[in-house]
Protein backbone atom coordinates (compact mmCIF):
# COMPACT_ATOMS: atom_id res chain seq x y z
CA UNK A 1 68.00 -25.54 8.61
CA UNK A 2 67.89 -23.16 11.25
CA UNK A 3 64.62 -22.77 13.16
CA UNK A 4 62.27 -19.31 12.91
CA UNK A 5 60.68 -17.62 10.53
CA UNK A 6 61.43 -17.52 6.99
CA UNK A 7 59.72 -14.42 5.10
CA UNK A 8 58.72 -15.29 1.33
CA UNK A 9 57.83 -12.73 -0.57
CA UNK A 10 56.17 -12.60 -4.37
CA UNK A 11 54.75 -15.98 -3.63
CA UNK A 12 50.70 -15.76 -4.81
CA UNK A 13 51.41 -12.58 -6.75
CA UNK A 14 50.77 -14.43 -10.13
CA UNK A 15 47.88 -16.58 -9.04
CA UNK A 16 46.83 -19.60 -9.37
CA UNK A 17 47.64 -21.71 -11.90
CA UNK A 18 46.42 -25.10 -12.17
CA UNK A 19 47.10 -25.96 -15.44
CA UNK A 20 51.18 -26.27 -16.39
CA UNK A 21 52.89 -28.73 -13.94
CA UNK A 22 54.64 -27.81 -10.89
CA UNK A 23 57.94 -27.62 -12.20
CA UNK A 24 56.67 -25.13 -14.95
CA UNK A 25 55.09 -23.11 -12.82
CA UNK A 26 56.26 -18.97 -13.16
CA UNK A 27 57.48 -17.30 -10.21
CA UNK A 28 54.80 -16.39 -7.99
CA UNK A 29 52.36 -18.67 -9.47
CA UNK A 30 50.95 -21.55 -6.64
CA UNK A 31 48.98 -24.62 -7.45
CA UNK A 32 46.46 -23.86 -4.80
CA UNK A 33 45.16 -21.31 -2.06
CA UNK A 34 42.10 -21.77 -0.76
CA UNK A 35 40.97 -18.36 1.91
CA UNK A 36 44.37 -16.66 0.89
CA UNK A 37 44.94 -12.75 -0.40
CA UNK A 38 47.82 -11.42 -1.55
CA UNK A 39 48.08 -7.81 0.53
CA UNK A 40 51.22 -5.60 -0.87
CA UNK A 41 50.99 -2.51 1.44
CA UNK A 42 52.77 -0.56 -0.83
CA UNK A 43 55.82 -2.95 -0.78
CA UNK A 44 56.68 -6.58 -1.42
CA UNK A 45 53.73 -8.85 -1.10
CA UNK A 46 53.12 -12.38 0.51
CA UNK A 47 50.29 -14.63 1.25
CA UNK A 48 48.24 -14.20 3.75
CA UNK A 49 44.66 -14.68 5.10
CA UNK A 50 42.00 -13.55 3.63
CA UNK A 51 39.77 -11.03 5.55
CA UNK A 52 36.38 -11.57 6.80
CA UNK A 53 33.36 -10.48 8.40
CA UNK A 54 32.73 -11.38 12.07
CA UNK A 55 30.30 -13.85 12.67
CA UNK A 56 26.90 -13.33 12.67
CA UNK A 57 25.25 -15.67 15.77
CA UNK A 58 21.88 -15.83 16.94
CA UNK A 59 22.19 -12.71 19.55
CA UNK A 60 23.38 -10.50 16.68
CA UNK A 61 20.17 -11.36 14.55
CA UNK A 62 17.65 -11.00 16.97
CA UNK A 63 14.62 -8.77 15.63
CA UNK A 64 14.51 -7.19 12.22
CA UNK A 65 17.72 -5.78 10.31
CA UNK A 66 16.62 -2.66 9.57
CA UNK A 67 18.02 -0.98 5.83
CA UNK A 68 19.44 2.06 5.33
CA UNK A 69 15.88 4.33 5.23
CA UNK A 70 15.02 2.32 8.14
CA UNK A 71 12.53 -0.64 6.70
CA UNK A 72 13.41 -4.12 7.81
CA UNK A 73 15.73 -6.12 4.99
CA UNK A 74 14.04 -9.59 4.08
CA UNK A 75 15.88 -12.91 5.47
CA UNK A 76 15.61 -16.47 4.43
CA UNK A 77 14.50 -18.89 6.59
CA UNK A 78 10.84 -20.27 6.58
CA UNK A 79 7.39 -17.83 6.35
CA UNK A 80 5.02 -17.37 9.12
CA UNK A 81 2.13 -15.43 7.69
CA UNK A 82 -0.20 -13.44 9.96
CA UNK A 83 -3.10 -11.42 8.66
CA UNK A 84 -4.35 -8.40 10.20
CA UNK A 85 -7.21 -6.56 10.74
CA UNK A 86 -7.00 -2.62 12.10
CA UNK A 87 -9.11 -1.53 15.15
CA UNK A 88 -9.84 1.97 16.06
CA UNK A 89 -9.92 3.86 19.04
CA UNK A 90 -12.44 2.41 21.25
CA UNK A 91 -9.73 0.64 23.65
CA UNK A 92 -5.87 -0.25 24.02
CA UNK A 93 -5.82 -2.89 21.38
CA UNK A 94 -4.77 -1.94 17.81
CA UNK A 95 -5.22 -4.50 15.17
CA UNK A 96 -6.59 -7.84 15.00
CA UNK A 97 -4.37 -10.53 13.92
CA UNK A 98 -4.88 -14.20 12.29
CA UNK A 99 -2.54 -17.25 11.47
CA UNK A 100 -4.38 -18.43 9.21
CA UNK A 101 -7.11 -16.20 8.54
CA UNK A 102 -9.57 -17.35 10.25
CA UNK A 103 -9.79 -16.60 13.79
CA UNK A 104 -8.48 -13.41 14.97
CA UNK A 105 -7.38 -12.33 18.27
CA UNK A 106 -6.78 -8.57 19.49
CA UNK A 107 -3.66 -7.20 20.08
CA UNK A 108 -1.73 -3.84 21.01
CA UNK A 109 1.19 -4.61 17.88
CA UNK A 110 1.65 -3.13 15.56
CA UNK A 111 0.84 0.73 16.64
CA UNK A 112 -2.45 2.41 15.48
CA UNK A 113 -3.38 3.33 12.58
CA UNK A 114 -4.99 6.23 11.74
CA UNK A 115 -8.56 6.19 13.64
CA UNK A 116 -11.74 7.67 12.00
CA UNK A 117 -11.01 11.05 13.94
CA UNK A 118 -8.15 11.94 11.76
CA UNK A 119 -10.47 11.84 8.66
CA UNK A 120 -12.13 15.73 9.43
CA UNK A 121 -15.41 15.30 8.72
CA UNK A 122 -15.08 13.27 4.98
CA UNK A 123 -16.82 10.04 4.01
CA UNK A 124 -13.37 7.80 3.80
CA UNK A 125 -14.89 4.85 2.45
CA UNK A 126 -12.74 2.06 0.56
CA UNK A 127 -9.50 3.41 1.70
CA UNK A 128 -6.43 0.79 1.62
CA UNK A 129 -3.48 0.03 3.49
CA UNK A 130 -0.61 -1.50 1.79
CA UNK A 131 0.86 -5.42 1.73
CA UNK A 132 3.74 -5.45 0.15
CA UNK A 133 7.13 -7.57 -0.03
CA UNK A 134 5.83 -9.47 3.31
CA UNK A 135 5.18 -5.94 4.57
CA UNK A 136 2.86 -3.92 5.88
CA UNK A 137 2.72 -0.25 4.92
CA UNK A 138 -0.16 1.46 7.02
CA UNK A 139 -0.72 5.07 8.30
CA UNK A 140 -0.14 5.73 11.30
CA UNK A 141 -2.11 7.09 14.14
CA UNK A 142 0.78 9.23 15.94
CA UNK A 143 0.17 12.88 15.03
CA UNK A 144 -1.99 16.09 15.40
CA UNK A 145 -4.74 16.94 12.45
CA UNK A 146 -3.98 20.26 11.22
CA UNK A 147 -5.31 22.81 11.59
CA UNK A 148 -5.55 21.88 15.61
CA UNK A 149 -2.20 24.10 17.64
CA UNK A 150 0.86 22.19 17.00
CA UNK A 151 -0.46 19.80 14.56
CA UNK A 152 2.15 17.24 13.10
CA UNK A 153 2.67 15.70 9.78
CA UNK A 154 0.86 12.07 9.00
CA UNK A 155 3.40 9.46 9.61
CA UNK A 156 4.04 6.14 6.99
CA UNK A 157 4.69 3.65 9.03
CA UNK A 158 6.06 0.01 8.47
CA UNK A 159 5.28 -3.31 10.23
CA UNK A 160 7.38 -6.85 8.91
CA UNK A 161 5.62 -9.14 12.00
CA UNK A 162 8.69 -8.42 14.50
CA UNK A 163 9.46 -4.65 14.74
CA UNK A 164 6.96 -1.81 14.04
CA UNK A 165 8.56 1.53 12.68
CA UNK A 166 7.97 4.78 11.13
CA UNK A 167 9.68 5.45 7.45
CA UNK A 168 8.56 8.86 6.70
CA UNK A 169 6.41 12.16 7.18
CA UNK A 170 4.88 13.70 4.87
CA UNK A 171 5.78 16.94 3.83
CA UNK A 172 3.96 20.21 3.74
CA UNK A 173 2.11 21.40 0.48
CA UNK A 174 4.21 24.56 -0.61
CA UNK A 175 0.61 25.36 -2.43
CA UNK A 176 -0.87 25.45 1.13
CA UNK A 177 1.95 26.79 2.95
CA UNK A 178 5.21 25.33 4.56
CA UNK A 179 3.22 25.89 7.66
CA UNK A 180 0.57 23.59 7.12
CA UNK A 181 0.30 19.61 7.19
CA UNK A 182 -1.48 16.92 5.08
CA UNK A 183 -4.46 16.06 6.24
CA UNK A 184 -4.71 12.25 6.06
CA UNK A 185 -3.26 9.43 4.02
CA UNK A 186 -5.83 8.06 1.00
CA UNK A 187 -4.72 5.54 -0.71
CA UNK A 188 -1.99 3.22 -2.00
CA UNK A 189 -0.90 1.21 -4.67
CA UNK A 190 2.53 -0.36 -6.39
CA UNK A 191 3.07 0.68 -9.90
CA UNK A 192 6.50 -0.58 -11.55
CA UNK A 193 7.60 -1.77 -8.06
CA UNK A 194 7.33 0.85 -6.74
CA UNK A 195 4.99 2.29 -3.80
CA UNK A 196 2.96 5.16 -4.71
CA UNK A 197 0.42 6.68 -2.24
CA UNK A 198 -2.04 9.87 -2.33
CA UNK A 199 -3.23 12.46 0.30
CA UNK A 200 -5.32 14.93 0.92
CA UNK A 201 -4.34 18.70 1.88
CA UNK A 202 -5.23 22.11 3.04
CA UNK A 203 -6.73 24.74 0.42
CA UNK A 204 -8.91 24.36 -2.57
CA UNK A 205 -12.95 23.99 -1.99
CA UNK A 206 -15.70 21.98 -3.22
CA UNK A 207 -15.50 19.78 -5.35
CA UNK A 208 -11.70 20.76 -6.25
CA UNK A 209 -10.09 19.91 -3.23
CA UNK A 210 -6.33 19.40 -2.92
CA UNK A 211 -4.22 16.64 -2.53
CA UNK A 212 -0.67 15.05 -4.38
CA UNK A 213 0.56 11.76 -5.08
CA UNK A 214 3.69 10.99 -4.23
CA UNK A 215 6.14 7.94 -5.06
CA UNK A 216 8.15 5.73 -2.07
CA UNK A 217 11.33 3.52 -3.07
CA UNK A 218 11.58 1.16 -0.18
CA UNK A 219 14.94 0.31 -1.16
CA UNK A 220 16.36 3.62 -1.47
CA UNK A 221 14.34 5.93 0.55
CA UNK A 222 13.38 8.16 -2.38
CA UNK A 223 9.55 10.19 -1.48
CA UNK A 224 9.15 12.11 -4.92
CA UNK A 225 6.04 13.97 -5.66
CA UNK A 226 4.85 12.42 -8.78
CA UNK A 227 3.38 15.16 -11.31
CA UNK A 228 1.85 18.79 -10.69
CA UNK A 229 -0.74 18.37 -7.37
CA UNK A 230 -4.67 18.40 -7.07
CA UNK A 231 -6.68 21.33 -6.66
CA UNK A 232 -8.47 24.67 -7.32
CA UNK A 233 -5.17 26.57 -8.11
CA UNK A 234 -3.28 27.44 -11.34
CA UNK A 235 -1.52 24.65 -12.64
CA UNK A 236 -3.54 22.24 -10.26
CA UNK A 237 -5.61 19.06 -11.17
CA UNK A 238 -9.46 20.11 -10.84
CA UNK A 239 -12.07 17.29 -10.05
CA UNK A 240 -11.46 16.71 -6.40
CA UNK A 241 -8.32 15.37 -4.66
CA UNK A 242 -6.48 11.81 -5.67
CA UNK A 243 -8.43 9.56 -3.72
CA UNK A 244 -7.99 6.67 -4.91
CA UNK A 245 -5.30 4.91 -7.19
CA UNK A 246 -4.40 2.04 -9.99
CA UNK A 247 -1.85 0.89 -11.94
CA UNK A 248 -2.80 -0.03 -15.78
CA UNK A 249 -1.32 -0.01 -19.26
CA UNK A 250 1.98 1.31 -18.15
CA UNK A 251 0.12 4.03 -16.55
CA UNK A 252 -0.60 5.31 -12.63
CA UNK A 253 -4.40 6.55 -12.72
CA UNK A 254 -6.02 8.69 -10.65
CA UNK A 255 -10.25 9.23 -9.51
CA UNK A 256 -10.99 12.42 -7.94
CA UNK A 257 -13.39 13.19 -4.45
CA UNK A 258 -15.17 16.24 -4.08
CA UNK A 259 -16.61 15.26 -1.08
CA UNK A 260 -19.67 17.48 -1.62
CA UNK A 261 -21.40 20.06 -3.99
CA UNK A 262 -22.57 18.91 -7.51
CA UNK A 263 -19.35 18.74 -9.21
CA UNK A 264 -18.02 15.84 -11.47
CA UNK A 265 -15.01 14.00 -10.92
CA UNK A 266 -12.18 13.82 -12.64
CA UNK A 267 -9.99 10.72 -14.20
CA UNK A 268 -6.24 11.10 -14.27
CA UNK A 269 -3.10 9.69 -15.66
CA UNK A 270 0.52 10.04 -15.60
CA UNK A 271 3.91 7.71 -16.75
CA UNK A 272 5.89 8.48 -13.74
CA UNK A 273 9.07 9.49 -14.11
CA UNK A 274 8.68 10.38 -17.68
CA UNK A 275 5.28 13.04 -17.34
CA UNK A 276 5.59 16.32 -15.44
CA UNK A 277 2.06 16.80 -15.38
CA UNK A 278 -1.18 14.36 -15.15
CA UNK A 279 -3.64 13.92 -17.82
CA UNK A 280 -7.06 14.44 -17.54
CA UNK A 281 -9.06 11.05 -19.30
CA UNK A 282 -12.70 11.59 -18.27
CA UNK A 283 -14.97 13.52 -16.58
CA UNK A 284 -17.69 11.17 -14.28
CA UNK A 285 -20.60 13.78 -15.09
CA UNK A 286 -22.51 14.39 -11.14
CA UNK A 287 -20.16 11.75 -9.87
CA UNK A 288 -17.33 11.30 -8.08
CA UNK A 289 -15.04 8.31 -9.12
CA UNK A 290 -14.04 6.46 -5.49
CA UNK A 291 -12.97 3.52 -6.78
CA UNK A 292 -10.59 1.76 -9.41
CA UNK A 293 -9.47 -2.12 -10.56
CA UNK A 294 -8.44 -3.44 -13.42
CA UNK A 295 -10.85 -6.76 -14.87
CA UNK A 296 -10.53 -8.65 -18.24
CA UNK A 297 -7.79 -5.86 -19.32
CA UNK A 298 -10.20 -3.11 -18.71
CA UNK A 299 -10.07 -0.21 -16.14
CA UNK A 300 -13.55 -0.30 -14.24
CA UNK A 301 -14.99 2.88 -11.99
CA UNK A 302 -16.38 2.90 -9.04
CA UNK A 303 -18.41 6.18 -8.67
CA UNK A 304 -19.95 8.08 -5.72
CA UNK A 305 -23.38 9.78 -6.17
CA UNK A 306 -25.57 12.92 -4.60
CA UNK A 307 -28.98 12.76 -3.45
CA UNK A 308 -31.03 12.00 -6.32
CA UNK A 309 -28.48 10.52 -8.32
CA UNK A 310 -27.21 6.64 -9.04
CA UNK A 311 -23.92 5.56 -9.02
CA UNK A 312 -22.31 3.40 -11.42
CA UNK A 313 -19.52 0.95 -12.19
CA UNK A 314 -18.05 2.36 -15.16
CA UNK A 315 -15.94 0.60 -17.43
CA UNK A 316 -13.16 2.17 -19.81
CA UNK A 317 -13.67 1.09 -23.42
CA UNK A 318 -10.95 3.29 -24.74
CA UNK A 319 -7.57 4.10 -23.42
CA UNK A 320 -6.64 6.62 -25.45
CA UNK A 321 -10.47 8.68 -25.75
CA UNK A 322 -10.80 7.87 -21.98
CA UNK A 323 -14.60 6.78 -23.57
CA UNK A 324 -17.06 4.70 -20.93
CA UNK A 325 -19.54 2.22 -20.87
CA UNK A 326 -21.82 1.64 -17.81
CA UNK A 327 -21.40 -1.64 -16.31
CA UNK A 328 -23.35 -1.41 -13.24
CA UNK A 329 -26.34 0.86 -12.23
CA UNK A 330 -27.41 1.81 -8.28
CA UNK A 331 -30.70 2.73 -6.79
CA UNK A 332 -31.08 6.28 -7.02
CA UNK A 333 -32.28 7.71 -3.59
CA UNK A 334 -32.94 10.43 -1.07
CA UNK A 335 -29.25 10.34 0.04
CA UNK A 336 -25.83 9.45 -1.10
CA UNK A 337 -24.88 5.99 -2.55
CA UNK A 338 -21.53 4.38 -4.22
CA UNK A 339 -20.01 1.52 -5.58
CA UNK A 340 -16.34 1.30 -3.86
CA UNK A 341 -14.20 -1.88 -2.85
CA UNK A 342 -14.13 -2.82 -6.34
CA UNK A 343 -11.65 -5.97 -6.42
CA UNK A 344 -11.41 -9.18 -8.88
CA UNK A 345 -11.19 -12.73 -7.22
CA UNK A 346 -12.11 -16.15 -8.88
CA UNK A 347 -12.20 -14.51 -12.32
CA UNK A 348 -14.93 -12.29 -11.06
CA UNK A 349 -15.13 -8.60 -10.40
CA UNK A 350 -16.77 -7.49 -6.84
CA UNK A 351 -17.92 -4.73 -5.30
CA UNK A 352 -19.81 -2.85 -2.72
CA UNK A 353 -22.90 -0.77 -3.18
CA UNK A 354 -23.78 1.37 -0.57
CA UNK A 355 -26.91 3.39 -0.01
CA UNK A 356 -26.77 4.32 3.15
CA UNK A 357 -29.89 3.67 5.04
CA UNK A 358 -31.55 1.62 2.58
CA UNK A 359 -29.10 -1.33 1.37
CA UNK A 360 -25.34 -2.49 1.66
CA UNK A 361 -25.30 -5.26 -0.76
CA UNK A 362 -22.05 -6.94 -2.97
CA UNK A 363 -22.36 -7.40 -6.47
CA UNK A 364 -20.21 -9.57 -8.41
CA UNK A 365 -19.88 -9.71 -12.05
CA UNK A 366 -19.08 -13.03 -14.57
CA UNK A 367 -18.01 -10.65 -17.33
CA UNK A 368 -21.29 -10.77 -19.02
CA UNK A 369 -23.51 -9.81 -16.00
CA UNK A 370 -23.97 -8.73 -12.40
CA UNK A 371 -25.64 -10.07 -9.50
CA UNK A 372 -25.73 -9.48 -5.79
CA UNK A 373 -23.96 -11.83 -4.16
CA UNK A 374 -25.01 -10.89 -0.38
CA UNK A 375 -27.14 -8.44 1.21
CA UNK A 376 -24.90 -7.28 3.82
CA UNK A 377 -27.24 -4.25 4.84
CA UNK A 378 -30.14 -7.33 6.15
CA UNK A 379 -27.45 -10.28 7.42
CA UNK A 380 -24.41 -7.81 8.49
CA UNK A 381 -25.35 -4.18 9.03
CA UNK A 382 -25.35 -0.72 7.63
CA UNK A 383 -22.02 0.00 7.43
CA UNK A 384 -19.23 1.30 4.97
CA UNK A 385 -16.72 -0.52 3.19
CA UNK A 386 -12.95 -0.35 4.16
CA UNK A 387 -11.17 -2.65 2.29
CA UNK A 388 -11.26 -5.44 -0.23
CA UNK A 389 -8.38 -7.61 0.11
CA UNK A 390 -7.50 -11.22 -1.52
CA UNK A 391 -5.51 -13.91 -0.80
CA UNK A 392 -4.82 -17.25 -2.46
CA UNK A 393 -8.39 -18.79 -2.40
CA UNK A 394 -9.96 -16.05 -0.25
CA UNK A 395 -11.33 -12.27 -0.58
CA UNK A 396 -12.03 -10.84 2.33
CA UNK A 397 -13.92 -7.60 2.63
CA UNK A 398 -13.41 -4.88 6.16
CA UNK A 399 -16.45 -2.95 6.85
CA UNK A 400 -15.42 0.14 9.10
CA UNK A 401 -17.29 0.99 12.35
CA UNK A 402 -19.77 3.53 11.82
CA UNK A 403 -18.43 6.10 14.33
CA UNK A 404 -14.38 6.13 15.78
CA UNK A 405 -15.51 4.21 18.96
CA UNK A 406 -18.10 2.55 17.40
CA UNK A 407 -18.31 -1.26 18.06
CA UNK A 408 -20.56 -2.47 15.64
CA UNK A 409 -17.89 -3.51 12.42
CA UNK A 410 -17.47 -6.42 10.94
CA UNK A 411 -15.05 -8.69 8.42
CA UNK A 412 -16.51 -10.86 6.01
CA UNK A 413 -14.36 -13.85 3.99
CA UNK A 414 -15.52 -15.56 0.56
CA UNK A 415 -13.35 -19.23 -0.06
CA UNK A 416 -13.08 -19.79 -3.62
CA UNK A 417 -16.54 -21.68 -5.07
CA UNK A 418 -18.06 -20.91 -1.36
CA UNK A 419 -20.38 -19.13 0.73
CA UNK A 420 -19.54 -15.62 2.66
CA UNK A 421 -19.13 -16.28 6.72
CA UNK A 422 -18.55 -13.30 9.10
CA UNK A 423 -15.42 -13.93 10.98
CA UNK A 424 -15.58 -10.82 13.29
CA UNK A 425 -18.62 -9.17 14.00
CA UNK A 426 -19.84 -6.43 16.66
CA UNK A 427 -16.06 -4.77 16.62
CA UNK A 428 -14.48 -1.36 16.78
CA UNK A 429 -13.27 -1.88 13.29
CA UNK A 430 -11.24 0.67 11.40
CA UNK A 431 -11.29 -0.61 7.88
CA UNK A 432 -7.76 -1.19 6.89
CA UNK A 433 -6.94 -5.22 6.40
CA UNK A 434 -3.54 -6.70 5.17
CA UNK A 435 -0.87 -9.09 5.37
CA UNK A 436 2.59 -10.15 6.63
CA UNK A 437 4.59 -12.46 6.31
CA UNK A 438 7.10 -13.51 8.86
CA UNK A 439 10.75 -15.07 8.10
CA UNK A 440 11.71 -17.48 10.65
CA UNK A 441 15.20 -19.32 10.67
């Protein structure tokens, strides 16, 4: 046979066939092909190698693969965890960061988040930032407070342990004017898988103030506003802006701030992507609600009072009536107190009561009654709660700073069955405490 090239064509066309015997076999049927395609380019076809992508070596992976909308994809590999603990403005360093959550060391990643200064003026206790999907999803820092000359839109910002970025800004109120920015960032929460988060904006007045909620699909990008916004306008939600947030029953629920003036706050709900408008579920009479969790299959309430007036831990005894039942009573005094950081660990609920000047103590509850569990204004200081956070065998609870450079916060940690232990004390503390969770090859 003469040497060269010999072109088959047709050969692979029919497959593979594996079951009739070679000498049975159809025309352009083959007993095996392993990495083989059978291109045609518009004419007679042939066997040939099967594409590829290039290889992916250790110089091409280096950092985070960031998605699409610009949030780091997960990779396999093994999990470093690091917990973290947000400072404020006092120096260079941003957050505080743990292995194991124990000991924490200072450090200038990821970038700020947003310092006490941003908050104009309002009492931002129990605010949250936001661990999800080995993620953290914190506010950042990097913009001007309206209504200061050439103020800039709050940023969303994402940190996965390697590479720090920002994922969105949020958008003016049309309500307000498309001139005018959100304030701050309040809360956050995931309902359905999904990351929902509320904020507070220009207009309304006491106690009505405005805000909206808005919902953020990680995987897609997608920043909806989710029902009609907060406020003293027509078609608004009255009872003070969405400041805090929880998932129950199906349902995303809402507990309105006033920040001052006598007025009562309001209890929302909404079935996202199915409601066009919120529903109002109770009125806290001379309270504002600050605080929610779900315990036992019940929503509970944490409620802010005026002078004069206790707060309470309410609990929800009917969904549908949006009915209450006290749970929890406060000292009434000369100035304002709340119950806020409400959070369930070891099959108990917890929270903070603050009365600012008089006691800081948390109070747990067994389901049939509540005790204090540690007098944080006498061992710890006088100082408001940022945020409640548990992990595996652990709650740990973030008391801010008292003032933006202040130096005088603290974290606390409760083990499972144990004692509380301060783990940082005497710090510029902003509050905001979360997780991540790092994927290493």
């Amino acid at each position: 046979m003469a040497s060269g090239t010999e072109n088959v064509y047709g050969l692979g066309g029919e497959g593979v066939n594996t079951v009739d015997s070679p000498i049975h076999l159809k025309n352009g049927e083959v007993r095996q092909a392993q990495n083989a395609a059978f291109p045609t380019d518009k004419g007679q076809g042939g066997l040939g190698m099967r594409g590829g992508l290039a290889r992916i070596n250790a110089s091409a992976m280096v950092g985070s693969v960031a998605g699409v909308i610009n949030v780091p994809l997960p990779a396999p590999g093994s999990l470093t965890r690091s917990f973290l603990l947000a400072l404020g403005a006092a120096g260079a360093n941003t957050w505080s960061e743990s292995a194991l959550g124990t000991t924490f060391v200072d450090g200038t990643t990821p970038a700020r988040a947003a310092a006490l200064d941003k908050t104009i003026g309002i009492q931002v206790f129990s605010q949250r930032v936001l661990s999800f999907n080995r993620k953290l999803y914190y506010p950042g820092d990097d913009y001007v407070l309206y209504p200061t000359a050439s103020h800039t839109a709050p940023p969303l910002r994402v940190w996965d342990g390697v590479e720090d970025r920002e994922i969105l800004r949020v958008p003016p109120n049309p309500a307000a004017g498309m001139t005018t920015n959100a304030y701050l960032f309040l809360d956050f929460v995931v309902h359905q898988n999904v990351i929902y988060f509320s904020v507070f904006d220009p207009g309304g007045s006491a106690p009505n103030h405005a805000g909206r909620v808005f919902s953020f699909d990680p995987s897609t990008g997608a920043l909806e506003q989710v029902g009609n916004a907060f406020g003293d306008g027509a078609g608004e939600n009255d009872g003070g802006m969405p400041f805090c947030l929880c998932s129950f029953n199906g349902y995303l629920y809402s507990g309105g701030y006033g920040v001052s003036g006598s007025g009562s706050g309001k209890l929302y709900k909404i079935r996202p992507g199915e409601d066009e408008t919120w529903t109002a579920v109770h009125t806290a009479t001379s309270r504002y609600i600050v605080s929610l969790t779900v315990y036992n299959g019940e929503l509970y309430l944490g409620t802010h009072a005026s002078a004069g007036t206790a707060a309470l831990v309410l609990r929800m005894t009917n969904a549908a009536t949006g009915a209450m039942a006290t749970s929890d009573t406060g000292a009434s005094s000369t100035g304002a107190n709340y119950y806020a950081g409400l959070v369930v660990f070891d099959d108990e609920l917890y929270a903070v009561f603050v009365d600012r000047g008089t006691g800081v103590t948390i109070r747990k509850f067994d389901g049939s009654s509540w005790a204090t569990d540690r007098n944080v204004f006498s061992l710890d200081g006088d100082n408001d709660i940022g945020q409640a956070f548990v992990h595996g065998s652990s709650l740990y609870m973030a008391f801010r700073a008292t003032s933006a450079l202040g130096i005088d916060g603290f974290l606390l940690r409760k083990a499972a069955g144990g004692a509380w232990s301060a783990l940082v004390t005497g710090a510029n503390t902003r509050g905001f405490f979360g997780r991540v969770d790092v994927v290493t090859s």
